[in-house]
C-alpha atoms as a PDB file:
ATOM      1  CA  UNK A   1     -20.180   1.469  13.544  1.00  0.00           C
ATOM      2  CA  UNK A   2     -20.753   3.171   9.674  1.00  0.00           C
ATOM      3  CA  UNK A   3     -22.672   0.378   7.201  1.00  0.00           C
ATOM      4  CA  UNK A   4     -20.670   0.034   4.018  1.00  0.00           C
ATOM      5  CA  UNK A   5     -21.137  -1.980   0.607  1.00  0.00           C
ATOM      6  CA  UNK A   6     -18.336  -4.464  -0.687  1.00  0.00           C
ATOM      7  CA  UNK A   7     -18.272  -6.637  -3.669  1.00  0.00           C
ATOM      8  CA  UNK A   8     -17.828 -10.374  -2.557  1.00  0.00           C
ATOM      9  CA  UNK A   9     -15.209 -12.237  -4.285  1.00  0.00           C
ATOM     10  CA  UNK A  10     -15.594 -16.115  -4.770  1.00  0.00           C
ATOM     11  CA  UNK A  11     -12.809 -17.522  -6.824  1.00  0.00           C
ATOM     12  CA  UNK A  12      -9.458 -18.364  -5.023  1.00  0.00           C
ATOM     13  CA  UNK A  13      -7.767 -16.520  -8.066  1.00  0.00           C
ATOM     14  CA  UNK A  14      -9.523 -13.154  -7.957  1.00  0.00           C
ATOM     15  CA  UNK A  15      -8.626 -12.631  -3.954  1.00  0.00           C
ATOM     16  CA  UNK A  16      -5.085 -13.767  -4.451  1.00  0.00           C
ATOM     17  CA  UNK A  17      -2.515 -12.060  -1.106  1.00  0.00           C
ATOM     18  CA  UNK A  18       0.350 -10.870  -2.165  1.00  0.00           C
ATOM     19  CA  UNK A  19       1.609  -9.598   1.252  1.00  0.00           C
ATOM     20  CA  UNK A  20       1.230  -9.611   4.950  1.00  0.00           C
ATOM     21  CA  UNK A  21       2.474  -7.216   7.973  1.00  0.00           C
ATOM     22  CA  UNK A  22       2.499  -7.664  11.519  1.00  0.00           C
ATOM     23  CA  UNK A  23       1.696  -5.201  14.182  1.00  0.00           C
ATOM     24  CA  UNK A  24       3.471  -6.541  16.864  1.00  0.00           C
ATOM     25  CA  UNK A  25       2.390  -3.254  19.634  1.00  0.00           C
ATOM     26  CA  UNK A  26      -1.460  -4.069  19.037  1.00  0.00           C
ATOM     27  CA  UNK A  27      -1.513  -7.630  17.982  1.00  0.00           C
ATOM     28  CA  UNK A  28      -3.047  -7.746  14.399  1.00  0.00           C
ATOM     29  CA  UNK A  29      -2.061  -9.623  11.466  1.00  0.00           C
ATOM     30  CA  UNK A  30      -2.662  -7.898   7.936  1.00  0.00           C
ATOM     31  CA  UNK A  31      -3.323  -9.140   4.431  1.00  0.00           C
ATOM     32  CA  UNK A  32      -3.359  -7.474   1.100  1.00  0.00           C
ATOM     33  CA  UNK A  33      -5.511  -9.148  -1.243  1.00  0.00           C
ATOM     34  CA  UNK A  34      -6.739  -8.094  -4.945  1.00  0.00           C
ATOM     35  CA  UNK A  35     -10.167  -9.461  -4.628  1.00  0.00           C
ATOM     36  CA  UNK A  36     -10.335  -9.150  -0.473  1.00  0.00           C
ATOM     37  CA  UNK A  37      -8.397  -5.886  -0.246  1.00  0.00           C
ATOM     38  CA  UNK A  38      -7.357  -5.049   3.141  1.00  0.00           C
ATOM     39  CA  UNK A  39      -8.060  -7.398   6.067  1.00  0.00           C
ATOM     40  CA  UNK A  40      -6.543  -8.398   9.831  1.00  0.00           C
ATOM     41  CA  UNK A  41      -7.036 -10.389  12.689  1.00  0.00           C
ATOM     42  CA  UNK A  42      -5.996  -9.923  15.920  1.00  0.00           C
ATOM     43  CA  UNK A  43      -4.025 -12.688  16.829  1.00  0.00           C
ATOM     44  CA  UNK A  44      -4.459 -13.031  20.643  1.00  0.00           C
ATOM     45  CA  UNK A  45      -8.019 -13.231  20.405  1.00  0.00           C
ATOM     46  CA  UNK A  46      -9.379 -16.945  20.266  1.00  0.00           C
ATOM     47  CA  UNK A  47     -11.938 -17.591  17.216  1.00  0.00           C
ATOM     48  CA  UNK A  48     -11.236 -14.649  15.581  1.00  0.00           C
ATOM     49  CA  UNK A  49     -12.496 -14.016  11.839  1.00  0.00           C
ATOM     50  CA  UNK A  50     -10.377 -11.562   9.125  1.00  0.00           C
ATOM     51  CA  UNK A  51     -11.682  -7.691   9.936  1.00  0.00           C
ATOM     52  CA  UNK A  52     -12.025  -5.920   6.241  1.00  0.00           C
ATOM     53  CA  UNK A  53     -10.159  -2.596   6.678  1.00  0.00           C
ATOM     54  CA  UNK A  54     -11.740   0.483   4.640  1.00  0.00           C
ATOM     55  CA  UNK A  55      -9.853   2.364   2.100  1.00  0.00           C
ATOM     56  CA  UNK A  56     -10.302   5.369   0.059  1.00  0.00           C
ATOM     57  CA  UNK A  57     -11.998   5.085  -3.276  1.00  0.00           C
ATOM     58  CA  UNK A  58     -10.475   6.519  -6.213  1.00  0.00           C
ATOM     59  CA  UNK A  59     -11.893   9.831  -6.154  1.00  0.00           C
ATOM     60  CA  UNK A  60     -11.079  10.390  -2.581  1.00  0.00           C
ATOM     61  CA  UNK A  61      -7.902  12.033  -0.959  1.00  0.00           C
ATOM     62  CA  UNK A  62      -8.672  10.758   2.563  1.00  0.00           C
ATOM     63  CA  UNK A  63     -10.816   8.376   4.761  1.00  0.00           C
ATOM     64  CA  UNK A  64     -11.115   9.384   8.170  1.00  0.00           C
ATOM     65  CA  UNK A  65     -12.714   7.636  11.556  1.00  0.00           C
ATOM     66  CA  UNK A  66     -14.432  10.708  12.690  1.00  0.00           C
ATOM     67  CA  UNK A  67     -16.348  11.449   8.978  1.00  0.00           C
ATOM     68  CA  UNK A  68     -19.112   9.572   7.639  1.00  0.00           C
ATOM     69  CA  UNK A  69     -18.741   7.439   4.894  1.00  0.00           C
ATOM     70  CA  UNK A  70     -19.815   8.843   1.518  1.00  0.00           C
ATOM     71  CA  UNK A  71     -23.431   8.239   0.420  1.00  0.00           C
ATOM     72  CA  UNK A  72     -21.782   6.810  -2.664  1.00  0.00           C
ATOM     73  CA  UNK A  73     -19.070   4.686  -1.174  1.00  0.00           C
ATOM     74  CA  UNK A  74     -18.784   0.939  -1.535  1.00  0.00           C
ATOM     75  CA  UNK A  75     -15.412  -1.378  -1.324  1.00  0.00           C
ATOM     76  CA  UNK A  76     -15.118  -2.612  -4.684  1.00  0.00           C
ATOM     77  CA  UNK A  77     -11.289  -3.400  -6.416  1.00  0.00           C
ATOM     78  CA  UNK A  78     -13.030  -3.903 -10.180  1.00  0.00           C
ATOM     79  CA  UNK A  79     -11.308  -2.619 -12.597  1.00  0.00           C
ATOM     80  CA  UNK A  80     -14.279  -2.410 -15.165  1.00  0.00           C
ATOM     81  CA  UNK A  81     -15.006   1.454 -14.046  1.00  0.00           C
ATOM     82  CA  UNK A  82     -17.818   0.295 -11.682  1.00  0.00           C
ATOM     83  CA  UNK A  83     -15.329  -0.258  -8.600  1.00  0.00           C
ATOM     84  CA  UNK A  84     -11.835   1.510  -6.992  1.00  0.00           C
ATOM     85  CA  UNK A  85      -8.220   1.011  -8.027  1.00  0.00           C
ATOM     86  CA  UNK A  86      -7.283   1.845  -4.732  1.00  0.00           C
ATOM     87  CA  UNK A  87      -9.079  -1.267  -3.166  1.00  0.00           C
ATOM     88  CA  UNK A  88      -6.837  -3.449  -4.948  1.00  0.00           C
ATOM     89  CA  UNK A  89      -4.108  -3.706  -2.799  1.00  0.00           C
ATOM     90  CA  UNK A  90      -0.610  -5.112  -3.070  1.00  0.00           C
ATOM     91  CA  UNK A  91       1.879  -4.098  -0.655  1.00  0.00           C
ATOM     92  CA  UNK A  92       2.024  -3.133   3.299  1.00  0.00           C
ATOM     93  CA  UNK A  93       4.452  -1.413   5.728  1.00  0.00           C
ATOM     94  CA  UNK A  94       3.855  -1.402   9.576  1.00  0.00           C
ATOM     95  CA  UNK A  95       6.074   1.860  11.129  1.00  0.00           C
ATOM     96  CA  UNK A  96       4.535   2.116  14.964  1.00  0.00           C
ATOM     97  CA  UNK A  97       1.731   4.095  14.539  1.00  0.00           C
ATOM     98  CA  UNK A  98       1.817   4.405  10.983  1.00  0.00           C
ATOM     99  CA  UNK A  99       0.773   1.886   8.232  1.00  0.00           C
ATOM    100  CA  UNK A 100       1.782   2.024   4.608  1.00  0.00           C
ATOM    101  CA  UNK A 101      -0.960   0.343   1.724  1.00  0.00           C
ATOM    102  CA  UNK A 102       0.249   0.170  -1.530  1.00  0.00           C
ATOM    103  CA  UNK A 103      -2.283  -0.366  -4.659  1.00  0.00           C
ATOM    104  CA  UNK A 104      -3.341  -0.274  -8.051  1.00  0.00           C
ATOM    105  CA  UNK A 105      -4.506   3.269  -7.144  1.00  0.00           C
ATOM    106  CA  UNK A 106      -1.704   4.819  -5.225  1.00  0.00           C
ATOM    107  CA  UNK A 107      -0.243   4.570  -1.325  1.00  0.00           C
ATOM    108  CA  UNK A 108      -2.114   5.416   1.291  1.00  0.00           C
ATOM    109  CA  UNK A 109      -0.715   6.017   4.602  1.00  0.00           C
ATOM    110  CA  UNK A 110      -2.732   5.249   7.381  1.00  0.00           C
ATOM    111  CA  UNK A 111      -2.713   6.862  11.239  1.00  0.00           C
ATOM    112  CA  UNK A 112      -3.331   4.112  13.640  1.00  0.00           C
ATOM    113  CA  UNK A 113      -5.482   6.051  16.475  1.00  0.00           C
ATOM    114  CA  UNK A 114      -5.927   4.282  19.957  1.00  0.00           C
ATOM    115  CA  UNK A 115      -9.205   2.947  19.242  1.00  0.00           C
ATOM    116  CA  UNK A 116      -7.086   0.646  16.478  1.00  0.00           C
ATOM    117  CA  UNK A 117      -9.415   2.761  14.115  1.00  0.00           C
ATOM    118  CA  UNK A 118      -7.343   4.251  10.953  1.00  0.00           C
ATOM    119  CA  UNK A 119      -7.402   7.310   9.591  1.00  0.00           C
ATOM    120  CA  UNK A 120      -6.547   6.771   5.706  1.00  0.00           C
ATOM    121  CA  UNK A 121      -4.290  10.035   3.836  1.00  0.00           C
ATOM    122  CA  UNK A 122      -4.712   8.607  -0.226  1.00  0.00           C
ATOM    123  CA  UNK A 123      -1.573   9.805  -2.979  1.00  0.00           C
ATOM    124  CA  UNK A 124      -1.516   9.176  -6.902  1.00  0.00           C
ATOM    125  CA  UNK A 125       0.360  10.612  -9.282  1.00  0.00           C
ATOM    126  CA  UNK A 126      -1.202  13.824  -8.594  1.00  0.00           C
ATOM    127  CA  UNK A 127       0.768  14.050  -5.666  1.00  0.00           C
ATOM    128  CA  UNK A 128       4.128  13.081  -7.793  1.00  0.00           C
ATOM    129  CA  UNK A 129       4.316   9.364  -7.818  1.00  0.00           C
ATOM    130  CA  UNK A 130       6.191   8.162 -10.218  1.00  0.00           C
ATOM    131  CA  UNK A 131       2.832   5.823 -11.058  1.00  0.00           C
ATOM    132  CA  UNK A 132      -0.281   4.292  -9.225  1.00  0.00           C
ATOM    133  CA  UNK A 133       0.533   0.573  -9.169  1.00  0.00           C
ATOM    134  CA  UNK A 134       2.403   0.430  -6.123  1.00  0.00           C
ATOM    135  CA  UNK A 135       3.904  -3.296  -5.409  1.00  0.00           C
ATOM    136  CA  UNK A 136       6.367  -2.870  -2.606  1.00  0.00           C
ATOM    137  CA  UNK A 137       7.044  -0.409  -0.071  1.00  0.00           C
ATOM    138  CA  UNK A 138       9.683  -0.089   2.485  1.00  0.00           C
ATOM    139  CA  UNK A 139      11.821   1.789   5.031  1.00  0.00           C
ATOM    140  CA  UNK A 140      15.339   3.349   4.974  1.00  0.00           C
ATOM    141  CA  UNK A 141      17.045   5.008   7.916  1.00  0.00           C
ATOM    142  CA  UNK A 142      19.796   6.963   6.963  1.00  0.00           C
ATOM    143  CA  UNK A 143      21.804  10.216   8.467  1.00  0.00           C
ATOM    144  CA  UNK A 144      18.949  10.490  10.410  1.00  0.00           C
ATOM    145  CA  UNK A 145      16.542  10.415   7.529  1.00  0.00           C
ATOM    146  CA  UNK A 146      13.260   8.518   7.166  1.00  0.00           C
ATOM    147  CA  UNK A 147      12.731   7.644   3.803  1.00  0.00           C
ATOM    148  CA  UNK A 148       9.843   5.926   2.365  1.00  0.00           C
ATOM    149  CA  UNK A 149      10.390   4.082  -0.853  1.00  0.00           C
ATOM    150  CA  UNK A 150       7.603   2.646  -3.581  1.00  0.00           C
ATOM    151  CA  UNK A 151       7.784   0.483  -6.463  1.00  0.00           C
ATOM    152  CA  UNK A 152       5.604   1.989  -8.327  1.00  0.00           C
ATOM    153  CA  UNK A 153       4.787   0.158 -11.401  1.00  0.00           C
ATOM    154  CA  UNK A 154       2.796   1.536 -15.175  1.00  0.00           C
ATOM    155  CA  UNK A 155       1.897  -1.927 -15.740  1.00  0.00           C
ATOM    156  CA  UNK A 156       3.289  -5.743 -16.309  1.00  0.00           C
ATOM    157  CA  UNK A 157       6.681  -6.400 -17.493  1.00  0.00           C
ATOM    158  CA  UNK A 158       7.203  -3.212 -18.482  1.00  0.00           C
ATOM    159  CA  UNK A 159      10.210  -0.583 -17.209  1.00  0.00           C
ATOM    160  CA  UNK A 160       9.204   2.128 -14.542  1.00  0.00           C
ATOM    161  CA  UNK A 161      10.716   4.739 -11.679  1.00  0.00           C
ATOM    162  CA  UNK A 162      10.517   4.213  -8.191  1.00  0.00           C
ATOM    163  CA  UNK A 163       8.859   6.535  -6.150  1.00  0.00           C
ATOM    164  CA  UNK A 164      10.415   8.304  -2.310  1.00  0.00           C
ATOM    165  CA  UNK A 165       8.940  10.750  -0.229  1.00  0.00           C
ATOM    166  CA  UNK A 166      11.253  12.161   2.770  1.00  0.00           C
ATOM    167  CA  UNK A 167       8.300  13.767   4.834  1.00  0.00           C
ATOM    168  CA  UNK A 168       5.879  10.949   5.246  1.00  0.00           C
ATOM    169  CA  UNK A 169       4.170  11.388   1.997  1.00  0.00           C
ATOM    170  CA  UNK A 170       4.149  15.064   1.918  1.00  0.00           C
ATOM    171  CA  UNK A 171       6.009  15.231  -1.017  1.00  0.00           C
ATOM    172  CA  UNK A 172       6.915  12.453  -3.571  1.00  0.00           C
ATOM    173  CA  UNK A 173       9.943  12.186  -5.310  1.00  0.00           C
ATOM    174  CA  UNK A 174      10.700  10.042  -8.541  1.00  0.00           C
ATOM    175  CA  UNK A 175      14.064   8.051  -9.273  1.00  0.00           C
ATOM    176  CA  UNK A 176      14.447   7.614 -13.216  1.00  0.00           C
ATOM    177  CA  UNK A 177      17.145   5.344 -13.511  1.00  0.00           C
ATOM    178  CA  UNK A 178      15.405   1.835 -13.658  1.00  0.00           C
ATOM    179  CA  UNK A 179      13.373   3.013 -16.391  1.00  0.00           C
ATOM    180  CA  UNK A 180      16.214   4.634 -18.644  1.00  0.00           C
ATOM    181  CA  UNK A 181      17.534   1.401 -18.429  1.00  0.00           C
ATOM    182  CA  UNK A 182      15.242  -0.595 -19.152  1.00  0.00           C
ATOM    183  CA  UNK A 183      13.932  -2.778 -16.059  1.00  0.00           C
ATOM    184  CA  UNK A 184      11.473  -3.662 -13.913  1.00  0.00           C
ATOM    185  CA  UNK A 185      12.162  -3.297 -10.190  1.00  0.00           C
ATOM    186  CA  UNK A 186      10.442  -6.659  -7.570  1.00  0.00           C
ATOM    187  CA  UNK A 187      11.583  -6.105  -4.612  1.00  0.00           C
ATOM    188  CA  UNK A 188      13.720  -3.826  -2.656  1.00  0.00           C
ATOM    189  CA  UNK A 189      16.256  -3.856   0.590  1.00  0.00           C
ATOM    190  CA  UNK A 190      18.040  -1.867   2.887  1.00  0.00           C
ATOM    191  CA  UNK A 191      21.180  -3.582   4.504  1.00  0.00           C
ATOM    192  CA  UNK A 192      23.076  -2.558   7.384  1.00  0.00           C
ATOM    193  CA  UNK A 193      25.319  -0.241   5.803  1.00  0.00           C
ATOM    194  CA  UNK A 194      22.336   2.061   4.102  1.00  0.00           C
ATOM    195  CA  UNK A 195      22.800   0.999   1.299  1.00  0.00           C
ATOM    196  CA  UNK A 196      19.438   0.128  -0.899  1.00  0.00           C
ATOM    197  CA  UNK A 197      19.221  -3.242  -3.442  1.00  0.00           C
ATOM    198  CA  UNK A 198      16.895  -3.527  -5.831  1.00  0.00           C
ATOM    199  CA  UNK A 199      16.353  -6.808  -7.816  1.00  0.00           C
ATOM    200  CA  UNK A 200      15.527  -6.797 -11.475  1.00  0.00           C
ATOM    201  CA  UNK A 201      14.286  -8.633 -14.348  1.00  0.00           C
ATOM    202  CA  UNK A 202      18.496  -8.014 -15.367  1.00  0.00           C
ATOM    203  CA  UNK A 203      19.729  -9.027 -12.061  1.00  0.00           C
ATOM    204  CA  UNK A 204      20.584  -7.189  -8.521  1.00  0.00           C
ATOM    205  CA  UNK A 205      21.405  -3.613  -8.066  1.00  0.00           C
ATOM    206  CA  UNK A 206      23.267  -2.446  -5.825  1.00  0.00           C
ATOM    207  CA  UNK A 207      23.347   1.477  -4.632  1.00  0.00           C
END
């Protein structure tokens, strides 16, 4: 019901996707776009147009349903120093009630509340991230551990850590080993047998 400001993006290049999750318990479809940021549809509902999902702006730590909006606060992924880092976004994990946004500004992890409202929890490097550009996220259950893992890029085509909290973004931990040696991490995957493969710009790991 809160008013907000966002810049409108008109070229098909600026408001490129580069993911998509599904929330298969409430319905919705979501998108992470540079130019569009976050957006979703439900996908029950007949004639239904792409819902823009709020995010924190740079210089916030959280985003919640029950606060107001900040006098100040408009949606706006430029990178010129007039918008947010954190509205470009990049990467998405669904986990039940809790969604994962990766972006040029950090993760943000996001408490899906009955009303389908989110409360939005933003972490940088301030909070131990290996770095802010965060391309990929995903899930690994092992010995009855939830971990949480980022690729958290510095910038393009250049070597970097990955990023893992253990406590649902309490703390973030930093793996070094990618960028000692040298590469750039794309994508990640846990198989069946826990263990976690990364693919590089030198071919696939395997841990």
């Amino acid at each position: 019901g809160q008013q907000l400001k966002q810049k409108v993006w008109h070229t098909t290049v600026d408001n490129i996707s580069y993911d998509v999750g599904v929330d298969l318990n409430r319905k919705y479809i979501y998108s992470t776009s540079w130019g569009g940021s976050l957006r979703r549809f439900n996908y029950e509902n007949q004639n239904n147009t792409w819902e823009i999902i709020p995010l924190p702006m740079d210089n916030q730590d959280s985003l919640k349903c029950d606060e107001p909006f900040p006098s100040n606060y408009k949606y706006d992924p430029s990178t010129d120093g007039t918008g947010s880092h954190n509205h470009g976004v990049f990467s998405i994990l669904i986990d039940n009630d809790i969604i994962w946004i990766g972006t040029a500004g950090g993760i943000n992890k996001g408490i899906i509340n009955d009303d389908n409202c989110i409360d939005w929890y933003h972490y940088t490097d301030e909070n131990g991230l290996a770095s802010n550009w965060v391309v990929g996220i995903h899930k690994q259950n092992t010995n009855n551990l939830d971990r949480i893992w980022a690729i958290t890029w510095t910038q393009p085509d250049a070597p970097h850590s990955l990023s893992y909290t253990d406590d649902n973004g309490n703390t973030w931990n930093r793996i070094n080993q990618f960028e000692d040696l040298g590469l750039i991490v794309y994508s990640l995957f846990v198989d069946n047998e826990d263990r976690l493969l990364a693919t590089t710009n030198e071919g696939l790991y395997v841990s």
